[in-house]
Protein backbone atom coordinates (compact mmCIF):
# COMPACT_ATOMS: atom_id res chain seq x y z
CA UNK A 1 27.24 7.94 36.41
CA UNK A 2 27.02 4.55 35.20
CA UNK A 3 22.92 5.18 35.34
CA UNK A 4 23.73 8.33 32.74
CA UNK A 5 25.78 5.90 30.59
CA UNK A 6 22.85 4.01 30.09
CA UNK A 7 19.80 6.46 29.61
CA UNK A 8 19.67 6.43 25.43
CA UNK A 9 20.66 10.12 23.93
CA UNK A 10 16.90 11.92 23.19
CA UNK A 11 16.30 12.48 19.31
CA UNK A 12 16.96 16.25 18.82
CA UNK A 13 14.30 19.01 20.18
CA UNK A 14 14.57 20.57 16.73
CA UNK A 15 14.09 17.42 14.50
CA UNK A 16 10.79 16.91 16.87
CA UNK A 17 9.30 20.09 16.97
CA UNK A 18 9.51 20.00 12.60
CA UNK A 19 7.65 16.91 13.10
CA UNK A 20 5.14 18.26 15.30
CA UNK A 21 4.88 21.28 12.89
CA UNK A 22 4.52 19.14 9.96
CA UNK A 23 1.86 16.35 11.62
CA UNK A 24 -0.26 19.93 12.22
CA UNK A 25 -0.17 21.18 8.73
CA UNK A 26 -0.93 17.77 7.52
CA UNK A 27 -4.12 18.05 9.86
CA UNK A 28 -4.47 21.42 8.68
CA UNK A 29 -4.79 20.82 5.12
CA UNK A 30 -6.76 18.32 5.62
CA UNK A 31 -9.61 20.33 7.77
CA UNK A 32 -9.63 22.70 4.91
CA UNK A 33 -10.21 20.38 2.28
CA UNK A 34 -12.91 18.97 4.57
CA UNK A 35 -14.65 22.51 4.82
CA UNK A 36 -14.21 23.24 0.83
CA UNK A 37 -15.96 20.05 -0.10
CA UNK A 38 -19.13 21.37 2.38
CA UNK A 39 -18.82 24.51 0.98
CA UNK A 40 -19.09 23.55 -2.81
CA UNK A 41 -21.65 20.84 -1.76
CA UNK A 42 -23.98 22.66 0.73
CA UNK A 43 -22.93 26.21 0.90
CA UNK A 44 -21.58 25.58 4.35
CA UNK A 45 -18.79 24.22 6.29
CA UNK A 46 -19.60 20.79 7.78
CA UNK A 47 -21.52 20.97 10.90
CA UNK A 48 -18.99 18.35 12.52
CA UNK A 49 -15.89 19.73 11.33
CA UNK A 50 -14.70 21.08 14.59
CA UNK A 51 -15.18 17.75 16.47
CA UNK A 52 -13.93 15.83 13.09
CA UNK A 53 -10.61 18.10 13.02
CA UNK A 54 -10.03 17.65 16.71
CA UNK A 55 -10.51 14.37 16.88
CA UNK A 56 -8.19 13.74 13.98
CA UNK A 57 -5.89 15.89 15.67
CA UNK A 58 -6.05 14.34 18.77
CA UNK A 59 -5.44 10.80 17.21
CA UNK A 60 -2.37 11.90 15.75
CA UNK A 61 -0.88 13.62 18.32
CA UNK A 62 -1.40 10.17 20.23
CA UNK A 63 0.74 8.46 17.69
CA UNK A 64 3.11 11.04 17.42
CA UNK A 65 3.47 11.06 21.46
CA UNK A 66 3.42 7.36 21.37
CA UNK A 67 6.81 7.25 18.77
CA UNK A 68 8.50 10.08 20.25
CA UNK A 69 8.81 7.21 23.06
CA UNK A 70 9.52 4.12 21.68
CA UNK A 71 10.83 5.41 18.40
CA UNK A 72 12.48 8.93 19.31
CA UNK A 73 15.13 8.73 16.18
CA UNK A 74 12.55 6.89 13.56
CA UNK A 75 12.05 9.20 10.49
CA UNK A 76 10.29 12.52 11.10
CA UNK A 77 8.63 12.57 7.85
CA UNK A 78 6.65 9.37 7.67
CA UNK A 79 3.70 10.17 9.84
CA UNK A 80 3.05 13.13 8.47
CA UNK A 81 3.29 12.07 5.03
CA UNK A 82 0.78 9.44 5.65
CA UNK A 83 -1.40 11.79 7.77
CA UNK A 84 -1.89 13.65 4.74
CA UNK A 85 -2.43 10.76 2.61
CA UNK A 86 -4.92 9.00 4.60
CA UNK A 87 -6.67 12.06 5.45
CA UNK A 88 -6.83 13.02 1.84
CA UNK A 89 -8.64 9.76 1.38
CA UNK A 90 -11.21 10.39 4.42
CA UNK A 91 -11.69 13.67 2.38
CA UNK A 92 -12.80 12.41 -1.16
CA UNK A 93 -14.72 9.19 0.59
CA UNK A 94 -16.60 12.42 2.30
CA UNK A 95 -17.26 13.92 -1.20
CA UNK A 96 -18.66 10.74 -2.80
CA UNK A 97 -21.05 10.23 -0.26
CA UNK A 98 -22.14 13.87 0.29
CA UNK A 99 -23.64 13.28 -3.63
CA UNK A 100 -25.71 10.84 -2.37
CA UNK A 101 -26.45 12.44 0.91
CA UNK A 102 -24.99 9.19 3.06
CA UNK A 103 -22.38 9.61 4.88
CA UNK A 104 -22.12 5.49 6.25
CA UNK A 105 -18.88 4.61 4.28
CA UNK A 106 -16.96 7.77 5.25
CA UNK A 107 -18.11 7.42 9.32
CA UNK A 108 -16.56 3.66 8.78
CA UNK A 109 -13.20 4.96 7.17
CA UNK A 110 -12.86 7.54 10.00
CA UNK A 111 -13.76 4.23 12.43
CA UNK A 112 -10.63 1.99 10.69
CA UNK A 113 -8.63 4.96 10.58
CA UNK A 114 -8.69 5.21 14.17
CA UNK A 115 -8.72 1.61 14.07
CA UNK A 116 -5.21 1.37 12.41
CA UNK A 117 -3.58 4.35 14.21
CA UNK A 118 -4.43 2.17 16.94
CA UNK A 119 -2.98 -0.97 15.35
CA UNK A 120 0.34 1.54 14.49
CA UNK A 121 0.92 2.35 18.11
CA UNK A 122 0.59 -1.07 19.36
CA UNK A 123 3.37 -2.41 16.72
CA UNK A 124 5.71 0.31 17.98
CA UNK A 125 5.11 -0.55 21.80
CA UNK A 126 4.90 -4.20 21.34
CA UNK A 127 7.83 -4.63 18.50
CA UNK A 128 10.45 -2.99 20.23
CA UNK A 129 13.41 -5.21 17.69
CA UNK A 130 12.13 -5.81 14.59
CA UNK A 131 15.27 -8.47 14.39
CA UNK A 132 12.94 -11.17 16.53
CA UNK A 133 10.97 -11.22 13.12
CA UNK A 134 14.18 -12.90 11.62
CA UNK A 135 13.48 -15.51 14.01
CA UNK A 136 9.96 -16.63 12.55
CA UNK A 137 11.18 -16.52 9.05
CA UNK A 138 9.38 -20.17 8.48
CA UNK A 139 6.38 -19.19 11.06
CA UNK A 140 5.83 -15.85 8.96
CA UNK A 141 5.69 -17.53 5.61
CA UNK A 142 3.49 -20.09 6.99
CA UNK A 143 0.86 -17.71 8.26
CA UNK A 144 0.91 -15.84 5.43
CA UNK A 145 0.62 -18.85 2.89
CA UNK A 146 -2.60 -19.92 4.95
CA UNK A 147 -4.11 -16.52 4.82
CA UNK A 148 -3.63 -16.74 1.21
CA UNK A 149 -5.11 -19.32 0.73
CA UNK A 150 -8.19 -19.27 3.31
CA UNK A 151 -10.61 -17.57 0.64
CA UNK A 152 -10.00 -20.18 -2.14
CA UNK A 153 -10.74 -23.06 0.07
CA UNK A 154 -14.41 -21.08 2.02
CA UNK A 155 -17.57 -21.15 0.13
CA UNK A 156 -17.80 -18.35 -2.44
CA UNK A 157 -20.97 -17.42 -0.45
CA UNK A 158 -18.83 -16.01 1.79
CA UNK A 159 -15.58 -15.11 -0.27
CA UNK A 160 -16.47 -14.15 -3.30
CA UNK A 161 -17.66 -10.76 -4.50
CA UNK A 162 -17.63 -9.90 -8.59
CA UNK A 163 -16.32 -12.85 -9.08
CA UNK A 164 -12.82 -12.77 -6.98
CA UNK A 165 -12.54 -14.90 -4.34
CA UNK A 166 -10.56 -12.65 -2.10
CA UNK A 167 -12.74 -11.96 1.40
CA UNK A 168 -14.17 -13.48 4.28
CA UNK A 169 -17.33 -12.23 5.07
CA UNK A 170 -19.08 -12.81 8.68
CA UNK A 171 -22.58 -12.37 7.88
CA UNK A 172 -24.21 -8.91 6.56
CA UNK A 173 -22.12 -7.10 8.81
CA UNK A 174 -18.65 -7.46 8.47
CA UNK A 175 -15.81 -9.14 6.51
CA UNK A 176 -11.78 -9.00 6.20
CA UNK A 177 -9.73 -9.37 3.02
CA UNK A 178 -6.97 -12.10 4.39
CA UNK A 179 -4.64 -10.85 1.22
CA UNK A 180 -3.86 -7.67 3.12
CA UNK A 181 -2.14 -9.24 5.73
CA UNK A 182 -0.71 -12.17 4.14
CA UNK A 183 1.54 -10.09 1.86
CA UNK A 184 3.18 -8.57 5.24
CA UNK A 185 3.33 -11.92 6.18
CA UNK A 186 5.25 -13.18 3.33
CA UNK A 187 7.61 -9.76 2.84
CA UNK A 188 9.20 -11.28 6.41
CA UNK A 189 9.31 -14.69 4.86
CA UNK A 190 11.15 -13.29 1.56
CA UNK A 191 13.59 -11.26 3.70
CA UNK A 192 14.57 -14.13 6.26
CA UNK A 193 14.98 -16.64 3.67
CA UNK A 194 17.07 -14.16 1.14
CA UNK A 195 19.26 -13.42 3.93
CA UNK A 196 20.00 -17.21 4.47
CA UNK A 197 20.02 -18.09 0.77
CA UNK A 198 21.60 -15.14 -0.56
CA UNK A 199 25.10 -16.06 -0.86
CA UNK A 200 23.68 -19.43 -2.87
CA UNK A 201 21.59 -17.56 -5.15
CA UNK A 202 24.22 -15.13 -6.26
CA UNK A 203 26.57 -17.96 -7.64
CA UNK A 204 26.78 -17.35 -11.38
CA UNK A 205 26.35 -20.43 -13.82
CA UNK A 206 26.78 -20.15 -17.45
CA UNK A 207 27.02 -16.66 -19.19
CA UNK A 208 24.90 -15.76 -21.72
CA UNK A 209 25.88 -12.44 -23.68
CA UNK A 210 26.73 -9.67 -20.92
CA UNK A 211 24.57 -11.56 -18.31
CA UNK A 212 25.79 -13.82 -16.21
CA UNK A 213 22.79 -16.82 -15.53
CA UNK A 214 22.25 -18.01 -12.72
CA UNK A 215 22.66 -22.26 -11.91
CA UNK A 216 19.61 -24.04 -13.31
CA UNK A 217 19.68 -25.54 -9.56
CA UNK A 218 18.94 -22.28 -7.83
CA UNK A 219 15.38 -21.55 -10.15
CA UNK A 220 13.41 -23.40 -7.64
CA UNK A 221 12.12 -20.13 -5.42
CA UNK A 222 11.81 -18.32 -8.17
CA UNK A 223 9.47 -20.71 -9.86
CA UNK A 224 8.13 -21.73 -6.39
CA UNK A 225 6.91 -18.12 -6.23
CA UNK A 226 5.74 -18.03 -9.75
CA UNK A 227 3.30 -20.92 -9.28
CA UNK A 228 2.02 -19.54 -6.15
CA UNK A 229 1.04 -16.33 -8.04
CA UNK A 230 -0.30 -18.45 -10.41
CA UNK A 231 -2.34 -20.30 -8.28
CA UNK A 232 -3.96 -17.43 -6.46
CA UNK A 233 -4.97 -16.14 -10.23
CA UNK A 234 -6.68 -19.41 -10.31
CA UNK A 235 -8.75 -20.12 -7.36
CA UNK A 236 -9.13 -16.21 -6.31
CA UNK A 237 -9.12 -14.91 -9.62
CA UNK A 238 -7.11 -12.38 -8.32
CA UNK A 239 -4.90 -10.88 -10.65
CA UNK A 240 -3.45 -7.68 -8.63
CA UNK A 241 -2.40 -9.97 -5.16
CA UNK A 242 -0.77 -12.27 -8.10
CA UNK A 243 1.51 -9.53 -9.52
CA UNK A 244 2.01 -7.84 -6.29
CA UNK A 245 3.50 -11.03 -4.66
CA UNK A 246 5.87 -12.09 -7.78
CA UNK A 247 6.75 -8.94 -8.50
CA UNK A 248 7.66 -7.94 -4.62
CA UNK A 249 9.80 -11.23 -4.75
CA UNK A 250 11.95 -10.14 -7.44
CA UNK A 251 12.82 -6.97 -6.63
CA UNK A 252 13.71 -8.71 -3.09
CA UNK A 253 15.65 -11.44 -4.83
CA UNK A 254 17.25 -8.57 -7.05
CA UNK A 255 18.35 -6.60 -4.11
CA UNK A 256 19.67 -9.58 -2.02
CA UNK A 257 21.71 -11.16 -5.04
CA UNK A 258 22.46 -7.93 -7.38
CA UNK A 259 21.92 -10.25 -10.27
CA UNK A 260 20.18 -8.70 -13.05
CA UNK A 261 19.46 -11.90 -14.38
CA UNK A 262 16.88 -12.47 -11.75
CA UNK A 263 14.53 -9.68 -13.06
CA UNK A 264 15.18 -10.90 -16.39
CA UNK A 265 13.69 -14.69 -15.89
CA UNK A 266 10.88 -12.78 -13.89
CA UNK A 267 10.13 -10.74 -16.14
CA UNK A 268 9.73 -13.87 -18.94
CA UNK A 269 8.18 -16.20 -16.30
CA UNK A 270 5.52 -13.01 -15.79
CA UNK A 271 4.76 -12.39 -19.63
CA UNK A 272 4.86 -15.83 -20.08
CA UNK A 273 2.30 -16.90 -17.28
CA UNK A 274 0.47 -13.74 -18.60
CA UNK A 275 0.15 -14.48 -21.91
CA UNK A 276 -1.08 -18.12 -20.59
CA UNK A 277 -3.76 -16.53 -18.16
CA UNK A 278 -5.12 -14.41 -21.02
CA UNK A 279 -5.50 -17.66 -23.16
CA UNK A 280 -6.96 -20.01 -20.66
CA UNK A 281 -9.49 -17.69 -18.26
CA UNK A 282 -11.75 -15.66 -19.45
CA UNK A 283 -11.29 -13.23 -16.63
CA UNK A 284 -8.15 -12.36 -17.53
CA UNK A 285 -8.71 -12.18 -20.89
CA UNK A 286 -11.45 -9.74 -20.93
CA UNK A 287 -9.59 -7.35 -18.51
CA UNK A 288 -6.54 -7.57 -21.20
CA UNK A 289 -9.26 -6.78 -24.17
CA UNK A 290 -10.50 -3.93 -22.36
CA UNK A 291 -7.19 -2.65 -21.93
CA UNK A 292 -5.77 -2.87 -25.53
CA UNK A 293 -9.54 -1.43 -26.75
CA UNK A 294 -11.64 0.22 -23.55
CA UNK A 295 -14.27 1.58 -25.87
CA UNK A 296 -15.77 -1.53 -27.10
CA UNK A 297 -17.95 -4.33 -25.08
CA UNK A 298 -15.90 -7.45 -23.67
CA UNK A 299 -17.45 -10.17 -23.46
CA UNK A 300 -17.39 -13.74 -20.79
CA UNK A 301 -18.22 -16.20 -23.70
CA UNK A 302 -21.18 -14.63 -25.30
CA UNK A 303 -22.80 -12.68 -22.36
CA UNK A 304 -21.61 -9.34 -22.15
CA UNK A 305 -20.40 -7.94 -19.01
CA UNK A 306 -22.13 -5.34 -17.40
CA UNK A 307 -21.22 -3.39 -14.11
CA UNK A 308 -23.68 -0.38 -14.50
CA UNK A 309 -27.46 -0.02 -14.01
CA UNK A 310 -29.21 -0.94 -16.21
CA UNK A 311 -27.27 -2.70 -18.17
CA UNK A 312 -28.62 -2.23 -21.57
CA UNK A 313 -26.17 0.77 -22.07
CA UNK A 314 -23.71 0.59 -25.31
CA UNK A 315 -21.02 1.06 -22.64
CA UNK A 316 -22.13 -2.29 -20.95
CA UNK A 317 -18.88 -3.92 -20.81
CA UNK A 318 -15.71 -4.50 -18.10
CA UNK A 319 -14.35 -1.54 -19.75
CA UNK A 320 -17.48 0.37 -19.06
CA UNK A 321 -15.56 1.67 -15.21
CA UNK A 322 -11.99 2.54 -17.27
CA UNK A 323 -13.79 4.62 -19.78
CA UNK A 324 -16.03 6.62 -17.18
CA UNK A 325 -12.33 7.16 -15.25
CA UNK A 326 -10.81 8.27 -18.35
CA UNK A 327 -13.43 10.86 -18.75
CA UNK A 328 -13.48 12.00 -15.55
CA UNK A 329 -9.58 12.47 -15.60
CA UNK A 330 -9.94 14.22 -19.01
CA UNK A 331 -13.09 16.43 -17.25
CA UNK A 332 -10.57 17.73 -14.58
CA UNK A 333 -7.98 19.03 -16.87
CA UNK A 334 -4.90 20.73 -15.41
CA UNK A 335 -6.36 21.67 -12.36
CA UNK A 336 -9.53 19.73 -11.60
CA UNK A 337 -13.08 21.22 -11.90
CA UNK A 338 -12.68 21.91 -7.50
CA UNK A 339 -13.38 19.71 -4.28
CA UNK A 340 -17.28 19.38 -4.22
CA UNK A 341 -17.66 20.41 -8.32
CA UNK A 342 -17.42 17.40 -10.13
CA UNK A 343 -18.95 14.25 -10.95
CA UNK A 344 -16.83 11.50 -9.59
CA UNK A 345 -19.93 9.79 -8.54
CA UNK A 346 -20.43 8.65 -12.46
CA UNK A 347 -17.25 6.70 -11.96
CA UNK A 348 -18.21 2.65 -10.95
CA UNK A 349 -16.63 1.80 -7.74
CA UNK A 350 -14.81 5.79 -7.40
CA UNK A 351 -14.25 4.98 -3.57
CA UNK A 352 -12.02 1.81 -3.79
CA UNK A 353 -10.59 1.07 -7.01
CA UNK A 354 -11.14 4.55 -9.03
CA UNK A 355 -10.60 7.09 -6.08
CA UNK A 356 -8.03 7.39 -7.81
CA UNK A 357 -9.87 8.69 -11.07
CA UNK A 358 -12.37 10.60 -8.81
CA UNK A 359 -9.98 12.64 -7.38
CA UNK A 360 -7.93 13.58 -10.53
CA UNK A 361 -11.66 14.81 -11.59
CA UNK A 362 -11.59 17.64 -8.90
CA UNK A 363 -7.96 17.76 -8.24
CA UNK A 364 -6.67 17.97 -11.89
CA UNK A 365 -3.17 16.95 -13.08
CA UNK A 366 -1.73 19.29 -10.98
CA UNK A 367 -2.91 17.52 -7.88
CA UNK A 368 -2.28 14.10 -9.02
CA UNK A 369 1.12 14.75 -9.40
CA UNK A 370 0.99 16.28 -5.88
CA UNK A 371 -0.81 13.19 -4.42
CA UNK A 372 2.06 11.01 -6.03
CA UNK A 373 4.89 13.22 -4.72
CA UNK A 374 3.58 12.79 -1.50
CA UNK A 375 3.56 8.60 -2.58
CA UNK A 376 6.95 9.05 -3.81
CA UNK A 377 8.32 11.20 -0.67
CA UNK A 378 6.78 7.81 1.34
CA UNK A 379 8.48 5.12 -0.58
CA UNK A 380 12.14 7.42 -0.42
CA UNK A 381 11.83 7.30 3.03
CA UNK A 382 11.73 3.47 3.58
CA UNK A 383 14.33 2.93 0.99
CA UNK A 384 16.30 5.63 3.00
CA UNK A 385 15.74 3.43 5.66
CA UNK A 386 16.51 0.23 3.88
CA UNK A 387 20.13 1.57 2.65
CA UNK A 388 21.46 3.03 6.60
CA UNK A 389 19.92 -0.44 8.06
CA UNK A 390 22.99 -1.75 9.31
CA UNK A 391 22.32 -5.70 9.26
CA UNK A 392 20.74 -7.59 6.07
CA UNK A 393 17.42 -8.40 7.68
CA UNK A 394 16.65 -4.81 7.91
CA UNK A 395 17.43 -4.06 4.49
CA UNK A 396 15.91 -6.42 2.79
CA UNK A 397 12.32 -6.01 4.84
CA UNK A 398 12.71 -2.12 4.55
CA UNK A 399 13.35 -2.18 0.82
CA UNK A 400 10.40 -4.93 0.29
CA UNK A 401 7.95 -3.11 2.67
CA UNK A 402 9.34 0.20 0.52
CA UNK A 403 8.76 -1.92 -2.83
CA UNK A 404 5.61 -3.66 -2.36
CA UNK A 405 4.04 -0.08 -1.30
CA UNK A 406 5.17 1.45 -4.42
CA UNK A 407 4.23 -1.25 -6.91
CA UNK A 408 1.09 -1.32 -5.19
CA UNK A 409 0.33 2.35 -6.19
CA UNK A 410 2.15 2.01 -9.44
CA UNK A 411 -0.19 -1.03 -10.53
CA UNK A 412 -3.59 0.78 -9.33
CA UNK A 413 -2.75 4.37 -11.27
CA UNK A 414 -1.88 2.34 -14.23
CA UNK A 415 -4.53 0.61 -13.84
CA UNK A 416 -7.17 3.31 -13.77
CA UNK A 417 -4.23 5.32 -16.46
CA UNK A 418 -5.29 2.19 -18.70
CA UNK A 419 -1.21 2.34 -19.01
CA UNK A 420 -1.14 -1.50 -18.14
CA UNK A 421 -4.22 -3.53 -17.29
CA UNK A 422 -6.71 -3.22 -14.28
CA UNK A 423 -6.05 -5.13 -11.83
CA UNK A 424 -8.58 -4.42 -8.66
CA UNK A 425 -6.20 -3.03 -5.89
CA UNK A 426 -6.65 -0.34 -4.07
CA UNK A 427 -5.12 2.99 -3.89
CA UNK A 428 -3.01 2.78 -0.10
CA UNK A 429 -4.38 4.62 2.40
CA UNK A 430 -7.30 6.29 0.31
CA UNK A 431 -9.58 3.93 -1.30
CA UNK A 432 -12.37 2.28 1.58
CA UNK A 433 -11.85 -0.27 3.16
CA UNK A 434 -10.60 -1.43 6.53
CA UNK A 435 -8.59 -4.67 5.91
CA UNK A 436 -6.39 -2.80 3.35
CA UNK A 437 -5.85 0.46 5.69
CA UNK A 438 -5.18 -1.50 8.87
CA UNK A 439 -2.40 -3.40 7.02
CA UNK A 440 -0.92 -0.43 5.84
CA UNK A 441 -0.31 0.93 9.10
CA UNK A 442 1.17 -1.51 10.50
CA UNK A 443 3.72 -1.80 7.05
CA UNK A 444 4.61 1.89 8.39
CA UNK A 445 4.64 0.96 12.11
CA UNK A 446 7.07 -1.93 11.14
CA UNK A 447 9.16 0.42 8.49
CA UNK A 448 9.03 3.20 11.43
CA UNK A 449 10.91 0.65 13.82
CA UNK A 450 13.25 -0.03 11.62
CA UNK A 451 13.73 3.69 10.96
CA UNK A 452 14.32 4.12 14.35
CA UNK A 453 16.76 1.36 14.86
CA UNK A 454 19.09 2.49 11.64
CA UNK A 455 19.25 6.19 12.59
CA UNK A 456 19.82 5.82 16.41
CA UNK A 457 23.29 6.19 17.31
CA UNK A 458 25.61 3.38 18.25
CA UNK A 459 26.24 2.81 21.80
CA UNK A 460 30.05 3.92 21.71
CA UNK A 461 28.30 7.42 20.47
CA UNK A 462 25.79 7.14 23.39
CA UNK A 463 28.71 6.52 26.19
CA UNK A 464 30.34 9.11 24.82
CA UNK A 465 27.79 11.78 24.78
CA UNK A 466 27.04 10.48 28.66
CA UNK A 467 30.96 11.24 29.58
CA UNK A 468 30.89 14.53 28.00
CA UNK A 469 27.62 15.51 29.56
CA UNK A 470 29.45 14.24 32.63
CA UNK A 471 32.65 15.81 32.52
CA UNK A 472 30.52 19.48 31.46
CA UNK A 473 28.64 19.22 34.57
């Protein structure tokens, strides 16, 4: 009896057969997007598609099998949404390099994919309380300080590529974007320390309209933060890590604190570092220019800047990628010219940073907004998760992990929209890349444990099911 007491109640057969179902269609869709790119392309369905769709299959199913174990009451949705997602992106990496009859990049995404699967599973078995990160609040933000940093301090010969100084590159062969992990890294730091500081930063100082400010003492993280952001704008030249981190830390501090006065000095300390970084580096400056006026040349002093070949074109300018994305989105209309029956391989750099823009080409409005319900469906989940957490930890790294993936996407569309200006991140789970995809899959593992710990029942509901399973028998 006392051995019943302690074996955990199962999640429910039905909630795990829907996930099953859904994990399949996810696969599902994907293998037919697969074959309607080869058709449109070559007349034909893919000559690997069978192997690629079981083998995709196969790898999921292993996750799936591998958190029905150690994370039986974790959201059911989650894995499938990000299935799709991912496997969406595998999809239009496949149609980009079909044009050009290479198929190198999208063999390599299909590598890290299995890669960060991988990488998921592990987190689950190896993370089995996401609490002990609490515990290396200090180590966490320490690691990921250092791996912000790393690039700045190497040899651009080896970090720097179009003039960001963002990767670590070993040789021809390989190289790893440190930035991916350090903002998972410093998500733990923000929640451990807002749990410990929270009660400080709420206190109210002087009140200023309807808004009560907070104490001119308690502005230090805030503009701690805001210098660090401005610092990797500096030395990386990276302007999308920059907004990701400060903006991540606000909505954090927001969250922790409920002081709308927060957002409000982070939103002046942003347009006001901003506005600097547009006066001061000519980086940021152009990439603001092109944004207020894509259709005419920006310039780096009195070169202008040209990302296409060769670069004698009218269009030669850092605006030159924006304006090819806004045609291609206005070329796919409502809905899309078809997988395989576009042009997305006129857009610069359409498999990282405008995948985005090549799939609303074939997809049309209609499947944009599809692809960012799906983003949306993602993000509700976590912050699902973050609000039935039951200790702060938990809600505070579920609602940043949540956060930082949706500002993420919000930034990139926007971006590529020319609603605000580009910043060079990628879309999550689509655009190539290994170093970005690994790190998102182990945000999910982590946002997946903590699923699992919120939803599981309490022990007193566990004893009791095991007495009334005894007393039935």
């Amino acid at each position: 009896m006392a051995e019943m007491l302690a074996t955990p109640v199962p999640m429910p057969a039905k909630r795990r057969v829907a996930q099953l179902v859904l994990l399949a269609l996810a696969v599902l869709v994907i293998m037919g997007a697969y074959a309607n790119v080869g058709l449109a392309v070559d007349g034909k369905v893919p000559a690997g598609m069978l192997a690629y769709g079981l083998g995709l299959g196969g790898l999921m199913l292993a996750a799936y099998l591998v958190l029905a174990k150690f994370a039986p009451w974790a959201d059911p949705l989650i894995l499938p949404l990000v299935t799709l997602i991912n496997g969406l992106g595998l999809v239009m990496i496949y149609r980009l390099e079909a044009a050009k009859m290479d198929l190198a990049s999208t063999n390599n995404q299909i590598m890290w994919t299995a890669v960060g699967v991988v990488m998921f599973t592990i987190t689950l078995i190896v993370l089995r309380d996401h609490r002990m990160l609490q515990r290396l609040t200090y180590t966490a933000g320490a690691v990921g300080l250092v791996l912000l940093a790393l690039p700045a301090v190497l040899p651009g010969s080896i970090s720097e590529v179009q003039g960001a100084k963002i990767w670590i590159r070993f040789g021809s062969f390989a190289s790893i974007q440190p930035g991916e992990f350090a903002k998972l890294a410093l998500v733990v730091f923000f929640a451990g320390y807002l749990v410990a500081k929270r009660d400080v930063l709420a206190l109210a100082g002087r009140r200023l309209f309807f808004i009560d400010l907070p104490r001119a003492r308690d502005l230090g993280p805030v503009l701690v933060t805001w210098g660090l952001s401005l610092l990797v704008l500096v030395f990386e030249k990276d302007l999308g890590t920059s907004l990701l981190l400060f903006g991540t830390f606000i909505a954090m501090l927001y969250v922790a604190t409920q002081r709308t006065s927060w957002v409000l000095i982070g939103i002046l300390l942003f347009v006001g570092g901003a506005f600097l970084a547009g006066q001061v580096f000519d980086h940021v400056g152009a990439r603001f220019d092109a944004w207020l006026d894509p259709s005419n040349p920006v310039y780096y002093g009195t070169a202008p800047v040209c990302l296409e070949d060769p670069p004698g074109d009218p269009m030669c300018s850092k605006s030159y990628q924006i304006m090819q994305g806004l045609f291609g989105f206005g070329a796919g209309g409502i809905l899309g010219t078809g997988l395989g029956q576009g042009h997305p391989d006129l857009i610069p750099l359409s498999f990282s940073d405008f995948i985005f823009a090549a799939t609303g080409e074939e997809l049309g409005l209609t499947g944009l907004m599809a692809l960012l319900m799906l983003y949306a469906l993602l993000v509700e989940r976590g912050l699902r998760t973050s609000l039935v957490a039951r200790d702060p930890f938990s809600k505070l790294l579920a609602g940043g992990l949540s956060f930082i993936l949706a500002w993420q996407v919000f930034i990139i569309v926007g971006g590529v929209t020319n609603l605000i200006p580009l910043t060079g991140l990628v879309t999550p789970f689509m655009s190539q890349g290994g170093s970005a995809l690994l790190a998102n899959w182990i945000l999910i593992a982590l946002l997946v444990r903590m699923s699992d710990a919120a939803r599981r029942p309490p022990p007193q509901a566990i004893q009791n099911e095991g007495l009334t399973q005894v007393f039935q028998r």
